[in-house]
N, C-alpha and C. Protein backbone atom coordinates (compact mmCIF):
# COMPACT_ATOMS: atom_id res chain seq x y z
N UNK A 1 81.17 119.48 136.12
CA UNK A 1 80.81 119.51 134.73
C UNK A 1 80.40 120.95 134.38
N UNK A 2 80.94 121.36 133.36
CA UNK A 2 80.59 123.07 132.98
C UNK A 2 79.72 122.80 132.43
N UNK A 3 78.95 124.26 132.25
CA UNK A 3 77.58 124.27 131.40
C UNK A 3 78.03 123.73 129.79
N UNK A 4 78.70 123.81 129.52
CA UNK A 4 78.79 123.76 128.28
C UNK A 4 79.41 122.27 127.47
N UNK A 5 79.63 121.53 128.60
CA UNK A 5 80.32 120.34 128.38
C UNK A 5 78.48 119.17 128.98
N UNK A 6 77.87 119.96 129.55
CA UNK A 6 76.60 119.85 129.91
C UNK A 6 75.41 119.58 128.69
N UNK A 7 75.50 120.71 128.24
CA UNK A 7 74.81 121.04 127.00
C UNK A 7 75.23 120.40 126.14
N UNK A 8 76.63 119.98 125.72
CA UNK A 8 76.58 118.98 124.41
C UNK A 8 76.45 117.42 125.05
N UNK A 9 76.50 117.27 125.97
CA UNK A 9 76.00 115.79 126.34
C UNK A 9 74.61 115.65 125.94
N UNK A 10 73.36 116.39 126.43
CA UNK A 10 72.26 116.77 126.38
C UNK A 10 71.88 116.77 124.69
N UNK A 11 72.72 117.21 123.73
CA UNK A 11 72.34 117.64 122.35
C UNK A 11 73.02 116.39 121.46
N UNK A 12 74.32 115.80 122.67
CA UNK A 12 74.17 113.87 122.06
C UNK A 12 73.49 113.48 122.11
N UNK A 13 72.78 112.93 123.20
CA UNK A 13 72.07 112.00 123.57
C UNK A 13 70.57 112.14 122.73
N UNK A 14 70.11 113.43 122.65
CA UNK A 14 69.39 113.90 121.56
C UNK A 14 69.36 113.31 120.32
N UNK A 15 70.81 113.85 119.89
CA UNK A 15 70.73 113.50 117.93
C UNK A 15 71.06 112.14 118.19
N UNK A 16 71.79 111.34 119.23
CA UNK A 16 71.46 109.89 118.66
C UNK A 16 70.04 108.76 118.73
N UNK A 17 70.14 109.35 119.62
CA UNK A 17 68.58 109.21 120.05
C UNK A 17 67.28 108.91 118.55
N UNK A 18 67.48 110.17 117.98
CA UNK A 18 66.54 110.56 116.83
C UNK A 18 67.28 109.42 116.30
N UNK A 19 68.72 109.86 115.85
CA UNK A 19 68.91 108.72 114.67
C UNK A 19 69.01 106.89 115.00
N UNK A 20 68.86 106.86 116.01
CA UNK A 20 68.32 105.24 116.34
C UNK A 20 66.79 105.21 116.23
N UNK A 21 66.09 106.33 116.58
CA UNK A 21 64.70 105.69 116.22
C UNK A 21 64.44 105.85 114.61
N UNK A 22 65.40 106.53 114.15
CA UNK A 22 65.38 106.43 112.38
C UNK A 22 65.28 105.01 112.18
N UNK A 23 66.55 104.83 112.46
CA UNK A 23 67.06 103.73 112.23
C UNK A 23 66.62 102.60 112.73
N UNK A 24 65.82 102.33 113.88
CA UNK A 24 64.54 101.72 113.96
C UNK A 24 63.84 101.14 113.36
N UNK A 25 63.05 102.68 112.92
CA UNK A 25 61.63 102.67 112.17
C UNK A 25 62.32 101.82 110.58
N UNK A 26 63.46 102.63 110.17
CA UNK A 26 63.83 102.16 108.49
C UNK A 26 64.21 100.43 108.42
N UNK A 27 64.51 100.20 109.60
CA UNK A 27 64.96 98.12 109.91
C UNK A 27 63.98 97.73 109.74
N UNK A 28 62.70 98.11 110.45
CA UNK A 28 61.64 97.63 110.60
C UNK A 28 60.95 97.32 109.43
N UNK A 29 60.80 98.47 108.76
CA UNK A 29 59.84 98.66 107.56
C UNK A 29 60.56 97.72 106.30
N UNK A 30 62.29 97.48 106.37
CA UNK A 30 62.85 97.14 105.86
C UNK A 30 62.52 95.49 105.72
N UNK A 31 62.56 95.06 107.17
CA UNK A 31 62.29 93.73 107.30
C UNK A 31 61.02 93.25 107.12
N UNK A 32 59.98 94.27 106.95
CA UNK A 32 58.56 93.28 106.35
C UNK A 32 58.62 92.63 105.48
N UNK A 33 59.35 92.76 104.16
CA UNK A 33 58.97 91.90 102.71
C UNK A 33 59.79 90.69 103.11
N UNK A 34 60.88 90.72 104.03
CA UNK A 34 61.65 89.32 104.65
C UNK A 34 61.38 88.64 105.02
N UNK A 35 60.39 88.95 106.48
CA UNK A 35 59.88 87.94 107.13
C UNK A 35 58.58 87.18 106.95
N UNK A 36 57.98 88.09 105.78
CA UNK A 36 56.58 87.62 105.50
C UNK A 36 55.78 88.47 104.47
N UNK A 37 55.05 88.11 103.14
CA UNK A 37 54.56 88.69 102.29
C UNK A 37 53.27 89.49 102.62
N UNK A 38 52.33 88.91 103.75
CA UNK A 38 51.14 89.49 103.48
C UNK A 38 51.63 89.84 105.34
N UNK A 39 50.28 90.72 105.23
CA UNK A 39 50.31 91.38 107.27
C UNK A 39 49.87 90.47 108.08
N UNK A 40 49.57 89.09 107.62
CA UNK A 40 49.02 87.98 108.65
C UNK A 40 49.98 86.94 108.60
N UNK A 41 51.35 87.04 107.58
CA UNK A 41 52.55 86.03 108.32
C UNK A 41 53.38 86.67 108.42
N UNK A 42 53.19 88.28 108.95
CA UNK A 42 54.56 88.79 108.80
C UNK A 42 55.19 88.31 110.41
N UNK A 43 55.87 88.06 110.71
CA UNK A 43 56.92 87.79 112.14
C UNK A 43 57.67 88.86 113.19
N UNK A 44 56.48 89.55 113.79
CA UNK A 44 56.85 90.69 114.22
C UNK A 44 57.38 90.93 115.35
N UNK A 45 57.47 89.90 115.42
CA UNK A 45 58.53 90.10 117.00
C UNK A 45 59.96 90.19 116.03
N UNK A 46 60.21 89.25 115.46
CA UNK A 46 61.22 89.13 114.18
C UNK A 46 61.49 90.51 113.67
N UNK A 47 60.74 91.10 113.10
CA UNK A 47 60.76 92.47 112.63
C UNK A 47 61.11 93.45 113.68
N UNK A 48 60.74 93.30 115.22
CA UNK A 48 61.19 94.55 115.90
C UNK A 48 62.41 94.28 116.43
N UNK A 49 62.88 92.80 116.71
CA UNK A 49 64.13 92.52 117.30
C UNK A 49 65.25 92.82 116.58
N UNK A 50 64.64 92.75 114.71
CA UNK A 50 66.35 92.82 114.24
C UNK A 50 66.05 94.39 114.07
N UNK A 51 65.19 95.06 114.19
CA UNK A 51 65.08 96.91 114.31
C UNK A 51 65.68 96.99 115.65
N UNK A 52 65.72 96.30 116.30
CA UNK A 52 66.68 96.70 117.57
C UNK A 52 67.53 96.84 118.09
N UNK A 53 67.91 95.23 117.17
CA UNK A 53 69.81 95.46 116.61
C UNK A 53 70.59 96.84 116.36
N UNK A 54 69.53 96.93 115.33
CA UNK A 54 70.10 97.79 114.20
C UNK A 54 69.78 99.47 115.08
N UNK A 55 68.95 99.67 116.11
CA UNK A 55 68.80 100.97 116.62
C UNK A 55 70.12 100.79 117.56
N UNK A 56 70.65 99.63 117.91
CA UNK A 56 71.49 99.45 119.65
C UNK A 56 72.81 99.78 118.07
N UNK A 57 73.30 99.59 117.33
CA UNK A 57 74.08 99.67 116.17
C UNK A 57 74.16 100.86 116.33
N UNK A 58 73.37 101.62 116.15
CA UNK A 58 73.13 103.55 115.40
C UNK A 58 73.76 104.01 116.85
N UNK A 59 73.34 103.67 117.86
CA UNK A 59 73.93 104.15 118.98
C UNK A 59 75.16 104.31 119.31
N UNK A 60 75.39 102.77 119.16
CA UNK A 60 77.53 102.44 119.20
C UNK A 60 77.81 102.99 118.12
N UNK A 61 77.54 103.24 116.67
CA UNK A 61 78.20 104.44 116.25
C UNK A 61 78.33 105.71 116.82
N UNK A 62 77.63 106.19 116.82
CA UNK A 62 76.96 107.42 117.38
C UNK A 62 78.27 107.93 118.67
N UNK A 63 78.99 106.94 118.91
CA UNK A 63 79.91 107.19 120.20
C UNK A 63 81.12 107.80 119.31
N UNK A 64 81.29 107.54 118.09
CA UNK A 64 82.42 107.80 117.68
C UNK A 64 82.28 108.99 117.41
N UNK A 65 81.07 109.60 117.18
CA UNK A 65 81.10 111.51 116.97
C UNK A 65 79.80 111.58 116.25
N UNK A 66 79.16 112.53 115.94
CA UNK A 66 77.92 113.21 115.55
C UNK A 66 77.92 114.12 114.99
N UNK A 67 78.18 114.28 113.69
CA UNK A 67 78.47 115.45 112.58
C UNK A 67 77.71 116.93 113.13
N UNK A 68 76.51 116.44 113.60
CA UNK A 68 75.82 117.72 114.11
C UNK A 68 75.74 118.25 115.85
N UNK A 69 76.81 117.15 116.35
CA UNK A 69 76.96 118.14 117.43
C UNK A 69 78.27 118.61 117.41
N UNK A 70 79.24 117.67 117.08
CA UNK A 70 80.60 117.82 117.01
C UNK A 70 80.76 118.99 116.33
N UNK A 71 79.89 119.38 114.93
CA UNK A 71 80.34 120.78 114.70
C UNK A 71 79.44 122.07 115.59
N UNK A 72 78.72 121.60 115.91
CA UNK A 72 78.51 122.78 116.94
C UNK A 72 79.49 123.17 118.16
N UNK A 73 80.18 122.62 118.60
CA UNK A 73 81.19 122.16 119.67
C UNK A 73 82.19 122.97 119.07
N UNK A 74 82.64 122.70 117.68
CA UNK A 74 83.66 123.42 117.23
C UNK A 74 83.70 124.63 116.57
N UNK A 75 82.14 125.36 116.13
CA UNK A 75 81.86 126.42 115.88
C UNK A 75 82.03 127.35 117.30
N UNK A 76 81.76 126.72 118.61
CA UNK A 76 82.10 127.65 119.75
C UNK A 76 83.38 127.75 120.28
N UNK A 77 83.92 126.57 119.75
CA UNK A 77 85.32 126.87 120.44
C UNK A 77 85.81 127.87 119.65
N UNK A 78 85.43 127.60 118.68
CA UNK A 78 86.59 128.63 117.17
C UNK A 78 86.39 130.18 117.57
N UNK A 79 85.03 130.24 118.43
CA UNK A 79 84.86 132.08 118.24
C UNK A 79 85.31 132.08 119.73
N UNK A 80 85.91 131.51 120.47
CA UNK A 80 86.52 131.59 121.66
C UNK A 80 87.74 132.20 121.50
């Protein structure tokens, strides 16, 4: 593995990373008014499982490419 095929694995796993715990946190917060009106019926196991879905989701996208690494990848090849 070259350094550089190294380094963008490292700067995937990174930006998807962040954007599943976005995407996380935004399911989560999303699913309070769903599962329950006040903070003593909200269903929070309910609330973190379908945020979990939805983070394991951001990930399997995330395979198809990453706007912000993929163009870094191609800003170095180009000055090659």
């Amino acid at each position: 593995m070259t350094q550089e095929t190294k380094y963008h694995w490292i700067r995937w796993f990174k930006a998807a990373g962040v954007r599943a715990l976005r995407t996380w946190a935004q399911a989560f917060v999303a699913a309070l008014p769903v599962v329950g009106f006040t903070l003593g019926s909200v269903d929070w196991i309910m609330c973190a499982s379908s945020a979990t879905g939805a983070a394991i989701l951001s990930l399997l996208m995330s395979l198809s490419g990453l706007p912000e690494v993929d163009g870094e990848v191609k800003e170095t090849t180009d000055e090659q």
